[in-house]
Protein backbone atom coordinates (compact mmCIF):
# COMPACT_ATOMS: atom_id res chain seq x y z
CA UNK A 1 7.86 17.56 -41.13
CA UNK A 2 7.85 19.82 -38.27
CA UNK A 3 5.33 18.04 -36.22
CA UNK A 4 8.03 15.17 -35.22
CA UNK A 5 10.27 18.00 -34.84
CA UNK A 6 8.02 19.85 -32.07
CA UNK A 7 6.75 16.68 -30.75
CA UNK A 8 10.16 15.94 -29.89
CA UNK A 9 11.08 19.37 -28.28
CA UNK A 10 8.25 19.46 -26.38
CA UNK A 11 9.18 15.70 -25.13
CA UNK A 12 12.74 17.26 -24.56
CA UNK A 13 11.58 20.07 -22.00
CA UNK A 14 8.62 17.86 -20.01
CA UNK A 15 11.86 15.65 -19.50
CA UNK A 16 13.80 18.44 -19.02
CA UNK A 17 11.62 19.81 -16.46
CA UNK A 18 10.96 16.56 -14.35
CA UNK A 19 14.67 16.17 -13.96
CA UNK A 20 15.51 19.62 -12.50
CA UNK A 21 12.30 19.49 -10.39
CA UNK A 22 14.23 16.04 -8.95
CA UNK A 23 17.22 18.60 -8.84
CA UNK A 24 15.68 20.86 -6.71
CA UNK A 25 13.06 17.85 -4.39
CA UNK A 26 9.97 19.30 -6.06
CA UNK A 27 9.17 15.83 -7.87
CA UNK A 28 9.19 12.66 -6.47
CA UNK A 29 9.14 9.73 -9.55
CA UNK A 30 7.90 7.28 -7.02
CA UNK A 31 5.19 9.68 -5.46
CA UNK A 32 1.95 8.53 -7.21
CA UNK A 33 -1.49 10.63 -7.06
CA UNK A 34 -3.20 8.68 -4.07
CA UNK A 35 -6.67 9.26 -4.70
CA UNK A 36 -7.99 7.23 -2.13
CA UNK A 37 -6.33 9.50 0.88
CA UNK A 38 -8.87 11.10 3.15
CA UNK A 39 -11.89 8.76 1.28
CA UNK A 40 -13.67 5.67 2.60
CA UNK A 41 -12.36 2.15 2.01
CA UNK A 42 -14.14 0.90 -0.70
CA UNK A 43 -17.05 -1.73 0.12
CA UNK A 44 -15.18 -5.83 -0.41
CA UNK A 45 -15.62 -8.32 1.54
CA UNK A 46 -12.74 -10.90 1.00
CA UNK A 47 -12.14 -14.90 1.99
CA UNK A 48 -9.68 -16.17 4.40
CA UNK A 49 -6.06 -16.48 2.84
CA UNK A 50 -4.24 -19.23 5.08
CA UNK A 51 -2.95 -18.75 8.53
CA UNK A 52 -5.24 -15.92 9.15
CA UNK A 53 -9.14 -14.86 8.93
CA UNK A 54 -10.56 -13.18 5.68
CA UNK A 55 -12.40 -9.85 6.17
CA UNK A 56 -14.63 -7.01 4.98
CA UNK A 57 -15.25 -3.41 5.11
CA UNK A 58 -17.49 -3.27 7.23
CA UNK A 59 -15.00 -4.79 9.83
CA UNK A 60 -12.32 -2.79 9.06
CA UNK A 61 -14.64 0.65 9.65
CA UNK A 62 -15.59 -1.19 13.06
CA UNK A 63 -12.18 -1.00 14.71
CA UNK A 64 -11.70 1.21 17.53
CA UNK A 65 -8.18 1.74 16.60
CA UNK A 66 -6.38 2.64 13.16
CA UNK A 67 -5.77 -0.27 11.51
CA UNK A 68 -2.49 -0.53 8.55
CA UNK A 69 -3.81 -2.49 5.72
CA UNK A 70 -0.98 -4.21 3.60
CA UNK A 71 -1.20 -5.13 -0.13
CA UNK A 72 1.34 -8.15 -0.99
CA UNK A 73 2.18 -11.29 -2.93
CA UNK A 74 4.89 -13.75 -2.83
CA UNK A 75 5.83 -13.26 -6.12
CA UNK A 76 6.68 -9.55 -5.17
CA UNK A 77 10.36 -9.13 -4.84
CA UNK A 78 10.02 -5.63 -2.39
CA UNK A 79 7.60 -7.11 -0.47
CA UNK A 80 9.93 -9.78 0.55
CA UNK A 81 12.00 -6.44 1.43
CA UNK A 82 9.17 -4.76 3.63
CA UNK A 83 8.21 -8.37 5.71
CA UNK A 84 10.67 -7.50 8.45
CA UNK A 85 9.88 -4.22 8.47
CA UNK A 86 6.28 -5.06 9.17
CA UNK A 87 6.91 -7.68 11.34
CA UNK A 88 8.86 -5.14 13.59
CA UNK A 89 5.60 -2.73 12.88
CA UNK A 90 3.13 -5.03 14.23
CA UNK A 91 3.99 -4.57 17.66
CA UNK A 92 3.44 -1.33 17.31
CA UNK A 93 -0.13 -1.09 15.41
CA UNK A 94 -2.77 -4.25 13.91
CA UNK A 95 -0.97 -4.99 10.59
CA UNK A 96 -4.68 -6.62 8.14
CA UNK A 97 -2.60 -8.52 5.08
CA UNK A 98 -4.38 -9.18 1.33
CA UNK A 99 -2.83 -11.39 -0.72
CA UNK A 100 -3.08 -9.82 -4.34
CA UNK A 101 -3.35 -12.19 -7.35
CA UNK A 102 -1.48 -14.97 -5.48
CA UNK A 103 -2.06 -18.87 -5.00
CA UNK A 104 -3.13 -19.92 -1.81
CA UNK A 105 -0.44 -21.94 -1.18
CA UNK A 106 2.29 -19.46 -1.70
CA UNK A 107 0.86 -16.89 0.13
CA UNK A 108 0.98 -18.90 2.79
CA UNK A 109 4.18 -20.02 2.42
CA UNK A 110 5.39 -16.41 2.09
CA UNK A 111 3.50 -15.62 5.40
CA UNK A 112 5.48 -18.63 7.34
CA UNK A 113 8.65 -17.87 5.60
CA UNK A 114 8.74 -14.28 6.50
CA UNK A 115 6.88 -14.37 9.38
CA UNK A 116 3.31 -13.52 10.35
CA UNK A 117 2.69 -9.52 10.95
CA UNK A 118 -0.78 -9.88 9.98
CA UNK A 119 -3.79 -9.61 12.34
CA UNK A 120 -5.81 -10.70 10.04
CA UNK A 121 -4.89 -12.21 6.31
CA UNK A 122 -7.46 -11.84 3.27
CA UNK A 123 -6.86 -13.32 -0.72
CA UNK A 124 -7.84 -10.90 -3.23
CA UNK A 125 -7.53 -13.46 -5.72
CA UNK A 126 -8.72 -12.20 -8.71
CA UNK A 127 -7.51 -8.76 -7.86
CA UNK A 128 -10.61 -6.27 -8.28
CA UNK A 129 -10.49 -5.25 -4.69
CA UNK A 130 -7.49 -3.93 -5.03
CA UNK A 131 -8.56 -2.44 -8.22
CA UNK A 132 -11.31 -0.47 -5.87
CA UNK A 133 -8.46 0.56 -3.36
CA UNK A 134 -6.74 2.24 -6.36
CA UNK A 135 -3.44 -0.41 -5.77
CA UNK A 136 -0.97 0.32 -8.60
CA UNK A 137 1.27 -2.73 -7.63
CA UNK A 138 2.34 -4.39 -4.38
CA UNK A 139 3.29 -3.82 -2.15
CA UNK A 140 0.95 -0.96 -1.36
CA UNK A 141 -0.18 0.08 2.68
CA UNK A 142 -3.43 1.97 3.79
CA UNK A 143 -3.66 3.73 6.95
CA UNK A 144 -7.38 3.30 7.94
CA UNK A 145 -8.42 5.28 10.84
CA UNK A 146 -11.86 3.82 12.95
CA UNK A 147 -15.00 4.72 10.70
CA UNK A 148 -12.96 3.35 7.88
CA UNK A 149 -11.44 6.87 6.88
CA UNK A 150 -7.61 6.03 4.92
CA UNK A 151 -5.96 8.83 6.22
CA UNK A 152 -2.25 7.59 4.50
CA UNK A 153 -0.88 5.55 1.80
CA UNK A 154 2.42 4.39 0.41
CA UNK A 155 2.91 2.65 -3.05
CA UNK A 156 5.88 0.80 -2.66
CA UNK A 157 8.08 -1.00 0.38
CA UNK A 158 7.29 0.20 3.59
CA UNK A 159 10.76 1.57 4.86
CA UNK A 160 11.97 3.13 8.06
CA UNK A 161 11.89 6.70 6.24
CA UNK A 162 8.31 6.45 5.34
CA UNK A 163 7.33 5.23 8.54
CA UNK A 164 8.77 8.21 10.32
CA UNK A 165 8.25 10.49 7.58
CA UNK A 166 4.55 9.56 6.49
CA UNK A 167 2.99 6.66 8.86
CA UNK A 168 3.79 8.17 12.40
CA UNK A 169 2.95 11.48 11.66
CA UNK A 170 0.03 10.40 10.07
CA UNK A 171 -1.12 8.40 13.31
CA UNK A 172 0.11 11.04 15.81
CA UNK A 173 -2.58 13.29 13.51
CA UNK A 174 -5.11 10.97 14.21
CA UNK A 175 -4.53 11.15 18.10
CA UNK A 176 -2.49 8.25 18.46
């Protein structure tokens, strides 16, 4: 009779806990353990996904600049949220897209709807790429420096605050 009783206390402080570290901006519910920061890109080599050119690792580690790679799907309801926000980013630095578990078709019609940031646009149909990137959900970015090195990552909508806050910083690090 007590274990429910202890099981439950010890649920009440872990809950208690998370919420005053939220409190006090020592935890972040939608910071997720990136495990793929400051490790390779993992070795895929994925088909074109309509308008753009499929692609593999081994072309992504050959770029002589850092390259963002985007996660997204036209089902995704945020990453209808981030699409200006990467179209805006584009001029700025080569945006690679992979459409995650999507059909052809919409992905493409998501891409001409929302316009085109993408240098280059991939279909991970069946979704075990992303699986090796360690994606959670989309939308989901990469920073990958030359010598295919991910030096950042954000799970969620790419916003103005984690551009300045995480991405920029992240490329000025890298010397750019």
């Amino acid at each position: 009779m007590l274990a429910p009783l202890g099981a439950a206390a010890a649920a009440g402080v872990g809950f208690w806990s998370m919420l005053s570290g939220m409190g006090s901006g020592r935890f972040d519910p939608h910071d997720i353990h990136a495990p793929a920061v400051n490790r390779r890109v993992p070795d895929f080599m994925l088909p074109s996904q309509a308008p753009g050119t499929g692609f593999s690792s081994q072309q992504l580690a050959a770029q002589q600049a850092p390259v963002l790679v985007n996660f997204f799907a036209s089902w995704c309801i945020p990453c209808v949220l981030e699409a200006q926000t990467l179209v805006g980013l584009a001029h700025t630095l080569p945006i690679w897209g992979i459409a995650y578990k999507d059909h052809a078709d919409n992905a493409a019609g998501f891409v001409k709807r929302t316009g085109t940031p993408y240098a280059r646009l991939a279909a991970d149909g069946d979704g075990l790429s992303a699986i090796d990137w360690g994606v959670s959900g989309v939308p989901e970015s990469f920073l990958v420096l030359p010598g295919g090195l991910i030096r950042w990552h954000v799970a969620g909508p790419l916003t103005q605050d984690n551009i300045s806050g995480g991405l920029m910083p992240a490329l000025r690090g890298a010397g750019r």
